[in-house]
Protein backbone atom coordinates (compact mmCIF):
# COMPACT_ATOMS: atom_id res chain seq x y z
CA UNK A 1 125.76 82.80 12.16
CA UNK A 2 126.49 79.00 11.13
CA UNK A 3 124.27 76.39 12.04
CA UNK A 4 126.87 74.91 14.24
CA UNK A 5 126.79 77.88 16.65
CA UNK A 6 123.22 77.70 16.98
CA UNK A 7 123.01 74.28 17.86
CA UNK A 8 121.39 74.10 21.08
CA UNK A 9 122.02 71.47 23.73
CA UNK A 10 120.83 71.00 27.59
CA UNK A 11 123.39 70.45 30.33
CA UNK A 12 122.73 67.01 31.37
CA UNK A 13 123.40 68.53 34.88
CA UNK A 14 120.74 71.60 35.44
CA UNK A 15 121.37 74.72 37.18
CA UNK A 16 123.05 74.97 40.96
CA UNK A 17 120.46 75.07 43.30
CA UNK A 18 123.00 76.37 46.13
CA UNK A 19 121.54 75.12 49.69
CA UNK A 20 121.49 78.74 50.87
CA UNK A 21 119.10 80.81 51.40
CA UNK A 22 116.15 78.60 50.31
CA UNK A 23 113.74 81.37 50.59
CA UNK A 24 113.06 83.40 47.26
CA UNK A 25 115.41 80.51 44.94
CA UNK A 26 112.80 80.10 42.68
CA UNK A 27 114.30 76.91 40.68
CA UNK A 28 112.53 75.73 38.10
CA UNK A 29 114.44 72.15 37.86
CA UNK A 30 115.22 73.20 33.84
CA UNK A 31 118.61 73.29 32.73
CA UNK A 32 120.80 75.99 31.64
CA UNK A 33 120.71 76.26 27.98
CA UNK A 34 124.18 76.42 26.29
CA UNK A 35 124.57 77.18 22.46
CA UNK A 36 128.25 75.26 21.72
CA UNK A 37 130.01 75.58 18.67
CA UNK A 38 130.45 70.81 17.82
CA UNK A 39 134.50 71.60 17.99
CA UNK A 40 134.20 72.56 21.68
CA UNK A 41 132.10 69.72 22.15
CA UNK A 42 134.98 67.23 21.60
CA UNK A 43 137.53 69.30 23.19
CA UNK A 44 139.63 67.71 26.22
CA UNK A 45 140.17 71.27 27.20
CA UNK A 46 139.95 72.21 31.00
CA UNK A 47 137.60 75.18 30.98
CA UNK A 48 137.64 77.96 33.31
CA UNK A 49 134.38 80.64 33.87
CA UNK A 50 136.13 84.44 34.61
CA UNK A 51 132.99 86.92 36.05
CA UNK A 52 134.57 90.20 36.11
CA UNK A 53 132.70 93.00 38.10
CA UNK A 54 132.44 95.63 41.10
CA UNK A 55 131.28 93.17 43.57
CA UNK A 56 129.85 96.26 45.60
CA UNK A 57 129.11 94.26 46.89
CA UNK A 58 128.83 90.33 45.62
CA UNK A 59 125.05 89.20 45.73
CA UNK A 60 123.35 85.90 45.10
CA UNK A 61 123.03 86.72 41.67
CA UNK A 62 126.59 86.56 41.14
CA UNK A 63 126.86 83.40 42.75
CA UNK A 64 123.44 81.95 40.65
CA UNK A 65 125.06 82.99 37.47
CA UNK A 66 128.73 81.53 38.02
CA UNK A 67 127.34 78.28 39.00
CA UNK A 68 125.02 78.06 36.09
CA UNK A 69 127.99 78.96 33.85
CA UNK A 70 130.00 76.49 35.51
CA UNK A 71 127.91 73.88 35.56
CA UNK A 72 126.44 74.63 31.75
CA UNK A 73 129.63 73.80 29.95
CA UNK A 74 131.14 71.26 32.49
CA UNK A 75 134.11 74.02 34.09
CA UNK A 76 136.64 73.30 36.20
CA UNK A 77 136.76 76.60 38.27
CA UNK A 78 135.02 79.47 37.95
CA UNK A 79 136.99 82.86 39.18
CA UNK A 80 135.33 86.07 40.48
CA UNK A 81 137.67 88.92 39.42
CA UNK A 82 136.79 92.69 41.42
CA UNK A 83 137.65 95.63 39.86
CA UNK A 84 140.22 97.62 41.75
CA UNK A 85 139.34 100.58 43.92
CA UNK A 86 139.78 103.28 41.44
CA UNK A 87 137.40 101.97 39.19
CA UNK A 88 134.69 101.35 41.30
CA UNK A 89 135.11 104.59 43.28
CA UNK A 90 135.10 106.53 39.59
CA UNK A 91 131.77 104.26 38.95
CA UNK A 92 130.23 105.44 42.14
CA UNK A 93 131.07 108.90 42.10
CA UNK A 94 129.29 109.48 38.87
CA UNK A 95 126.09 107.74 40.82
CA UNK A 96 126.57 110.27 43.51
CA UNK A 97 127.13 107.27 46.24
CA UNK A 98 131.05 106.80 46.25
CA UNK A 99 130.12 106.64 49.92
CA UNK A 100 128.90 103.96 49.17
CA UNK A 101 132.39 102.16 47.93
CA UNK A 102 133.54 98.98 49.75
CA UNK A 103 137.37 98.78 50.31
CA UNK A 104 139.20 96.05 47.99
CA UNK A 105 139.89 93.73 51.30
CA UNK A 106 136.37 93.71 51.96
CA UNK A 107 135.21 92.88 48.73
CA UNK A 108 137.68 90.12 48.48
CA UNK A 109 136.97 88.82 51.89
CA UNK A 110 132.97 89.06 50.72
CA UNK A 111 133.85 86.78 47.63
CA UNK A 112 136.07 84.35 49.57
CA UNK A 113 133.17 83.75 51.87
CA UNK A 114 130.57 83.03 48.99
CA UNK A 115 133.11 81.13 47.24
CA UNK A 116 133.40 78.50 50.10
CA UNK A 117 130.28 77.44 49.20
CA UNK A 118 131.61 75.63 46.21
CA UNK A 119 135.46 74.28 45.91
CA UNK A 120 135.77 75.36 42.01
CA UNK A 121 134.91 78.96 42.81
CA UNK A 122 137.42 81.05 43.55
CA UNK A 123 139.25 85.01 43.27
CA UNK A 124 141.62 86.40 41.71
CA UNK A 125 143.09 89.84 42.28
CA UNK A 126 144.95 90.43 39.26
CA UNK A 127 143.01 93.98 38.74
CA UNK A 128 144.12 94.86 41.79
CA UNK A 129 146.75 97.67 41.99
CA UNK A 130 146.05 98.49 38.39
CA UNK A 131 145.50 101.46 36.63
CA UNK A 132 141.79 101.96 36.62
CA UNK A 133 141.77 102.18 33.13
CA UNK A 134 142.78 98.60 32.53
CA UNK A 135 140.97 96.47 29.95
CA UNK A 136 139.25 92.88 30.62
CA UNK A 137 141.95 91.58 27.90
CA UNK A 138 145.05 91.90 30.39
CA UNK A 139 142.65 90.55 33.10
CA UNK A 140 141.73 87.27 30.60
CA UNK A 141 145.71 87.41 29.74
CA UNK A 142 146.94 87.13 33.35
CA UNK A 143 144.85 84.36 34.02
CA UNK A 144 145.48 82.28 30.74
CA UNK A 145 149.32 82.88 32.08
CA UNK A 146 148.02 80.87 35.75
CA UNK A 147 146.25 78.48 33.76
CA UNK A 148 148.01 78.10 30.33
CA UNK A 149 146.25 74.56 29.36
CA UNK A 150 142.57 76.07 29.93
CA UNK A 151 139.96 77.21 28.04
CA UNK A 152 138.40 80.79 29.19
CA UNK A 153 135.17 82.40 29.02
CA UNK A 154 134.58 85.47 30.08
CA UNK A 155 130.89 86.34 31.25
CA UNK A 156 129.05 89.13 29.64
CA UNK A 157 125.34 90.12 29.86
CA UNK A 158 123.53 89.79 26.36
CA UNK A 159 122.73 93.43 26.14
CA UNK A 160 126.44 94.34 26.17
CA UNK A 161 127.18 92.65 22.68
CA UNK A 162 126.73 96.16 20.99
CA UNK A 163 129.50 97.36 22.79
CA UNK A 164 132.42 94.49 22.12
CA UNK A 165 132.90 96.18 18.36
CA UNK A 166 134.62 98.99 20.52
CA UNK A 167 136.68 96.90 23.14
CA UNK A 168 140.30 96.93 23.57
CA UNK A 169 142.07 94.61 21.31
CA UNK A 170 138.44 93.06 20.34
CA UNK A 171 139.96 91.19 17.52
CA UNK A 172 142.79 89.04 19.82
CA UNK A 173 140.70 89.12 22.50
CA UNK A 174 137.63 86.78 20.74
CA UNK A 175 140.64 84.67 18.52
CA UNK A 176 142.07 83.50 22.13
CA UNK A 177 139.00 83.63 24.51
CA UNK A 178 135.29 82.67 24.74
CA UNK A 179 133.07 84.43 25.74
CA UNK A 180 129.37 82.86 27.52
CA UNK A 181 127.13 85.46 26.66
CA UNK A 182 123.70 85.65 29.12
CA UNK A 183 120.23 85.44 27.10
CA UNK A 184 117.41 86.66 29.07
CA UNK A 185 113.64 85.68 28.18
CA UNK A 186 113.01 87.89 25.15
CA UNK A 187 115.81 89.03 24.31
CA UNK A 188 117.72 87.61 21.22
CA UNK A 189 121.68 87.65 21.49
CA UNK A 190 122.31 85.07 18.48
CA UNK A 191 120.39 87.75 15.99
CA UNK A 192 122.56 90.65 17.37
CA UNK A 193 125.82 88.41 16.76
CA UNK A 194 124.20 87.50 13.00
CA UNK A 195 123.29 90.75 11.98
CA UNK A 196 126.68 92.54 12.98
CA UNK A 197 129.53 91.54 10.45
CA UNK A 198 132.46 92.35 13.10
CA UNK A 199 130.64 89.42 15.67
CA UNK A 200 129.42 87.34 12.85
CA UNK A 201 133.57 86.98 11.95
CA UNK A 202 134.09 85.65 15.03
CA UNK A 203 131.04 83.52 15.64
CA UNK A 204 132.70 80.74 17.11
CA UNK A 205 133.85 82.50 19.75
CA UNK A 206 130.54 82.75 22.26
CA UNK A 207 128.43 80.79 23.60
CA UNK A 208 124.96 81.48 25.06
CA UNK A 209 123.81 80.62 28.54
CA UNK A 210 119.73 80.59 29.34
CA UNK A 211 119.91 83.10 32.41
CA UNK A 212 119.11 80.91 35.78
CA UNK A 213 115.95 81.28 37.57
CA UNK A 214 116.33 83.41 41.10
CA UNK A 215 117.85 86.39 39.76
CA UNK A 216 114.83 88.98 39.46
CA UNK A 217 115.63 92.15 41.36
CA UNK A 218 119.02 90.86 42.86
CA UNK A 219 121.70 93.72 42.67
CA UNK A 220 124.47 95.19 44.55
CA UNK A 221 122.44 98.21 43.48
CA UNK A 222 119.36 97.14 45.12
CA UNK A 223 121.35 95.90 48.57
CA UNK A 224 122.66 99.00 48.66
CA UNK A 225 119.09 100.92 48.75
CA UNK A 226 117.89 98.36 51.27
CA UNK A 227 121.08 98.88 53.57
CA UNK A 228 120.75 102.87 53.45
CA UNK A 229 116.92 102.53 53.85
CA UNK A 230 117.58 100.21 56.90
CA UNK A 231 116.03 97.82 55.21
CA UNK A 232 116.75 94.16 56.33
CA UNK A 233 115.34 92.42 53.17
CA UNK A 234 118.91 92.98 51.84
CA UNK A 235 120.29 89.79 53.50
CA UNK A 236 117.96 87.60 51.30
CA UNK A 237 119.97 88.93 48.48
CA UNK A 238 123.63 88.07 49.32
CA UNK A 239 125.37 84.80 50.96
CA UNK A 240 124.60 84.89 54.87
CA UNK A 241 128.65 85.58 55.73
CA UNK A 242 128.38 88.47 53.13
CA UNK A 243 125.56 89.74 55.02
CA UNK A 244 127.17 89.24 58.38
CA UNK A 245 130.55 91.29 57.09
CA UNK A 246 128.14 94.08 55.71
CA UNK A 247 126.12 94.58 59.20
CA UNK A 248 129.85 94.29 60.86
CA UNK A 249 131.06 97.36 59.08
CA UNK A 250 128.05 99.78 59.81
CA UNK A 251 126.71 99.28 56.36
CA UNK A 252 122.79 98.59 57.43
CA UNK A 253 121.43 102.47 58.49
CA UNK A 254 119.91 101.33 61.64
CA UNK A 255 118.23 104.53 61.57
CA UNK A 256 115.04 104.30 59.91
CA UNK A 257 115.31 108.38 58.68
CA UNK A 258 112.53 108.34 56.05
CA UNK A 259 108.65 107.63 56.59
CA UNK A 260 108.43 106.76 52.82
CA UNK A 261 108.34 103.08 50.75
CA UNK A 262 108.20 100.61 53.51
CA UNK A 263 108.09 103.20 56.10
CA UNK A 264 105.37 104.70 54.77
CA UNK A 265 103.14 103.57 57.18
CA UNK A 266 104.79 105.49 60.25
CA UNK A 267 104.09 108.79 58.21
CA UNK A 268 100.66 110.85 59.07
CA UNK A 269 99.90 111.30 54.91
CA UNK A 270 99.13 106.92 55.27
CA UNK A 271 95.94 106.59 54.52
CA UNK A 272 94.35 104.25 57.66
CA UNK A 273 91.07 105.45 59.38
CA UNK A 274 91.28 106.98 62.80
CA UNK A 275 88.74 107.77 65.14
CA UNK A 276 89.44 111.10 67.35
CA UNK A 277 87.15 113.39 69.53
CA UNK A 278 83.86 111.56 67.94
CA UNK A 279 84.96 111.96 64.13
CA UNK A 280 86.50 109.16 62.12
CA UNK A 281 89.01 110.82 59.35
CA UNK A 282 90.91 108.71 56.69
CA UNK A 283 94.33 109.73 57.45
CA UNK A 284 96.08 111.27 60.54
CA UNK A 285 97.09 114.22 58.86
CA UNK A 286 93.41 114.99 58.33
CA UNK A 287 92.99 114.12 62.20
CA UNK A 288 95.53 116.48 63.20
CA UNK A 289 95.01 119.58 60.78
CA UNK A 290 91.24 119.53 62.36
CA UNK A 291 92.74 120.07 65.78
CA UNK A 292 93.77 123.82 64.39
CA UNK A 293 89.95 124.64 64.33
CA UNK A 294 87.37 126.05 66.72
CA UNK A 295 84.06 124.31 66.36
CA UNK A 296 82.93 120.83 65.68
CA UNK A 297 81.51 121.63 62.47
CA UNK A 298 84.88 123.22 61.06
CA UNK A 299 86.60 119.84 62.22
CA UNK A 300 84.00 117.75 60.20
CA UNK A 301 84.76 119.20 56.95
CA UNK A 302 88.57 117.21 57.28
CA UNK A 303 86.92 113.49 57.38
CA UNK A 304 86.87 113.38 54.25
CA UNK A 305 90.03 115.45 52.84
CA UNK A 306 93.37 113.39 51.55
CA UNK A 307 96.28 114.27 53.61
CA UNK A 308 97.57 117.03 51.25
CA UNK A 309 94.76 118.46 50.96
CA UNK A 310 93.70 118.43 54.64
CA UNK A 311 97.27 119.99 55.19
CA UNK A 312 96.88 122.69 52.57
CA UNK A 313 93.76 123.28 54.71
CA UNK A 314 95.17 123.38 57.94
CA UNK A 315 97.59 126.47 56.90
CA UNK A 316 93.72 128.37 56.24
CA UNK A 317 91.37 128.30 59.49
CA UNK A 318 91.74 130.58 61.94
CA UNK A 319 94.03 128.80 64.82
CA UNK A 320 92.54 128.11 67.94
CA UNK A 321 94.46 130.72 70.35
CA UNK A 322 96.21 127.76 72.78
CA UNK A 323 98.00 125.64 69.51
CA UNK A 324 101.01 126.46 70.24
CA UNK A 325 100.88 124.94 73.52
CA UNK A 326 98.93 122.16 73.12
CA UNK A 327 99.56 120.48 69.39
CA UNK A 328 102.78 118.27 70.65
CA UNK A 329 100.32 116.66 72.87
CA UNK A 330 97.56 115.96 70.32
CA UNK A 331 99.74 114.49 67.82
CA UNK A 332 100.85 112.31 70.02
CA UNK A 333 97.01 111.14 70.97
CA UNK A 334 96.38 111.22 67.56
CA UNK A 335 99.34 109.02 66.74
CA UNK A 336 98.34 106.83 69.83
CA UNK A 337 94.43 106.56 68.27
CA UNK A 338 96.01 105.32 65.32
CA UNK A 339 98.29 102.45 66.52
CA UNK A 340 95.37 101.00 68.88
CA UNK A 341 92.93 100.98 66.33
CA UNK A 342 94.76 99.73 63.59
CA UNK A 343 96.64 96.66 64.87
CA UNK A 344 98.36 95.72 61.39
CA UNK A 345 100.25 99.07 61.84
CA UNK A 346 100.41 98.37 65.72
CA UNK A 347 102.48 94.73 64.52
CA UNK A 348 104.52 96.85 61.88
CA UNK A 349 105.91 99.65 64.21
CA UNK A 350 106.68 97.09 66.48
CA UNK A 351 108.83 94.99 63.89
CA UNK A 352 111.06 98.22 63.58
CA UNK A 353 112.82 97.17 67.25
CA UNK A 354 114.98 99.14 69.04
CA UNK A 355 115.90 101.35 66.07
CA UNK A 356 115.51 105.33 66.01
CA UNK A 357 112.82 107.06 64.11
CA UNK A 358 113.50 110.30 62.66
CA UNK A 359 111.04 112.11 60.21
CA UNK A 360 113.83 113.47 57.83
CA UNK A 361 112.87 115.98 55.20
CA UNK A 362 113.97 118.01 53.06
CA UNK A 363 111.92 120.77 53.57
CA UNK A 364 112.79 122.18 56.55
CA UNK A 365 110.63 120.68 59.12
CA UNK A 366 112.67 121.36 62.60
CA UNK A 367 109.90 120.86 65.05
CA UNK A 368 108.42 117.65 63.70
CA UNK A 369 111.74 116.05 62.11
CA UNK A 370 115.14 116.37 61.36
CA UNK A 371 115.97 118.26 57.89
CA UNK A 372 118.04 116.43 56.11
CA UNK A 373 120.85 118.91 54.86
CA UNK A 374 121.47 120.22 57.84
CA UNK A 375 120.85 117.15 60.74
CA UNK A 376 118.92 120.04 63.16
CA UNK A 377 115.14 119.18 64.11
CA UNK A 378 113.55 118.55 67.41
CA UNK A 379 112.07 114.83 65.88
CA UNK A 380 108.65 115.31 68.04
CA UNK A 381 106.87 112.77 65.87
CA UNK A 382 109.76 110.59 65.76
CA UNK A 383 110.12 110.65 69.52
CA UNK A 384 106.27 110.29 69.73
CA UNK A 385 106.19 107.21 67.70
CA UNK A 386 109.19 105.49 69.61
CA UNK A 387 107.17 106.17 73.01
CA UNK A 388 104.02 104.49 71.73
CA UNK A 389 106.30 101.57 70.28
CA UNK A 390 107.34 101.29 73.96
CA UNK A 391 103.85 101.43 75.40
CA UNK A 392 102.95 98.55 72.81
CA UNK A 393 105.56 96.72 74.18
CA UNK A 394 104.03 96.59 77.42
């Protein structure tokens, strides 16, 4: 690579710091750091940023990353293009989640809204109605044809650059476009381009961008976990209106169907101390399994089991004859023990609101929870906890 391409310079304007949402935009005031070629430099060029992607939907990184780009080598407008519904359903079927797939007029309403943030930023549609097998060159040639006077760069993660050897018409496509390639702390994109003879030819063509601070774990692939788990913490990872359209459509699971990750604590395997019938155990699985016995002294031996082990247990002792009849209503004092005397929990079961609690699993728990592949289960400990959440209430 040339010395020219290498030569670094800092945007005399720094990163966007958009005004929403403040919390989690960890800024560090530095600019974005741009490796232009000195002919660009001098150019009286318009330039124009192209981001082409899913959108599935649009997060704050997106927006972070176009405005960095934007700002970094002084653009004029920088244009969100979505892939068209083929593609991304194709995308998401081989992730088992095309469920999960966003229409196209939802996606471009989701864009329009972050877009409005900024008056350069703005979408185009060309992919739209395409063939899903069309290539970013047709995409970068459509827009060239809206804007014939400007200069285009197309945005591309550093860790793709292995890849453009193998694009469609590669060799056109890096003669009539840039592209701003994303470097990410440790990673090297200027010795890939060096050390590969096809890139090298066209050095001139990219440009690096420092990757702006704020985008650790933002992905439409991590809102998407937090909207199936029910999981509110999505919103601080898209544009508010984004968030608003996504709640509109039924995307947030308002059932919280899984006692696991941040649910963890509503399960009976959390390890919090409990006191019940004079013993303290660790866990309320322990608590409960001890029930099952006949005499104190059995009971003791679960205070200090884990909750798998004090549930491999529990399938052991000999059952006290009136179990059948009376276990709904000691897991529900046990439940109850656990909530007063653990007040954290108390505050965290209450933060769950008005939404259902079902104990899915996949293992074919019907009396306790739901199973999952089939939707049947009688959801006693789900029911219990939403009657204690009430009584907490009062």
């Amino acid at each position: 690579m040339t010395d020219k391409i290498l030569n670094v310079e800092k945007n005399d304007k720094g990163q966007a710091d958009p005004a929403w949402p403040n919390e989690g935009n960890q800024d560090s005031g530095q600019p974005a750091l741009v490796c232009i070629p000195y002919a660009e430099k001098d150019s009286a060029k318009k330039r124009i940023i192209v981001m082409g992607g899913s959108f599935n939907p649009p997060t704050l990184a997106h927006f972070r990353l176009m405005m960095a780009a934007v700002e970094a080598v002084g653009a004029e407008k920088g244009i969100f293009t979505p892939s068209n519904h083929t593609y991304v359903s194709n995308k998401m079927r081989r992730q088992k989640r095309q469920e999960e797939v966003l229409s196209e007029q939802t996606r471009l309403d989701m864009l329009k809204a972050m877009c409005a943030e900024d008056a350069r930023l703005g979408v185009d549609t060309c992919e739209y109605g395409r063939d899903s097998r069309a290539k970013t060159y047709e995409t970068m040639e459509t827009i060239q044809e809206k804007y014939p006077d400007a200069e285009l760069y197309f945005v591309v993660g550093g860790d793709k650059l292995s890849i453009i050897p193998r694009w469609h018409r590669k060799n056109e496509f890096l003669q009539r476009f840039k592209l701003l390639v994303v470097k990410r702390d440790g990673t090297s994109p200027e010795d890939m381009i060096a050390g590969n003879p096809f890139l090298t030819r066209y050095a001139d063509a990219f440009v690096l961008l420092r990757e702006p601070d704020g985008l650790e774990g933002i992905s439409s692939t991590s809102v998407r976990d937090l909207l199936r788990d029910g999981n509110e913490n999505g919103a601080k990872q898209v544009h508010p209106k984004v968030w608003k359209l996504l709640l509109e459509e039924g995307w947030l699971k308002m059932d919280i169907t899984s006692f696991r990750g941040d649910y963890h604590f509503l399960s009976n395997f959390y390890e919090a101390p409990v006191e019940y019938g004079g013993l303290i155990y660790g866990n309320n699985e322990a608590a409960f399994q001890a029930q099952k016995c006949r005499t104190e002294e059995e009971r003791k031996a679960f205070t200090e089991l884990r909750p798998s082990k004090a549930k491999r247990a529990g399938r052991q002792v000999q059952l006290r004859p009136d179990w059948e009849k009376v276990k709904v209503g000691l897991m529900e004092e046990i439940v109850r023990a656990k909530f007063a005397q653990n007040p954290d929990l108390a505050g965290r079961l209450l933060a769950t609101g008005d939404r259902k609690l079902v104990e899915g699993n996949t293992w074919g728990d019907t009396c306790w929870g739901v199973d999952s592949r089939t939707g049947q289960g009688e959801n006693h400990f789900g029911r219990i906890l939403m009657k204690i959440r009430d009584e907490l209430r009062d």
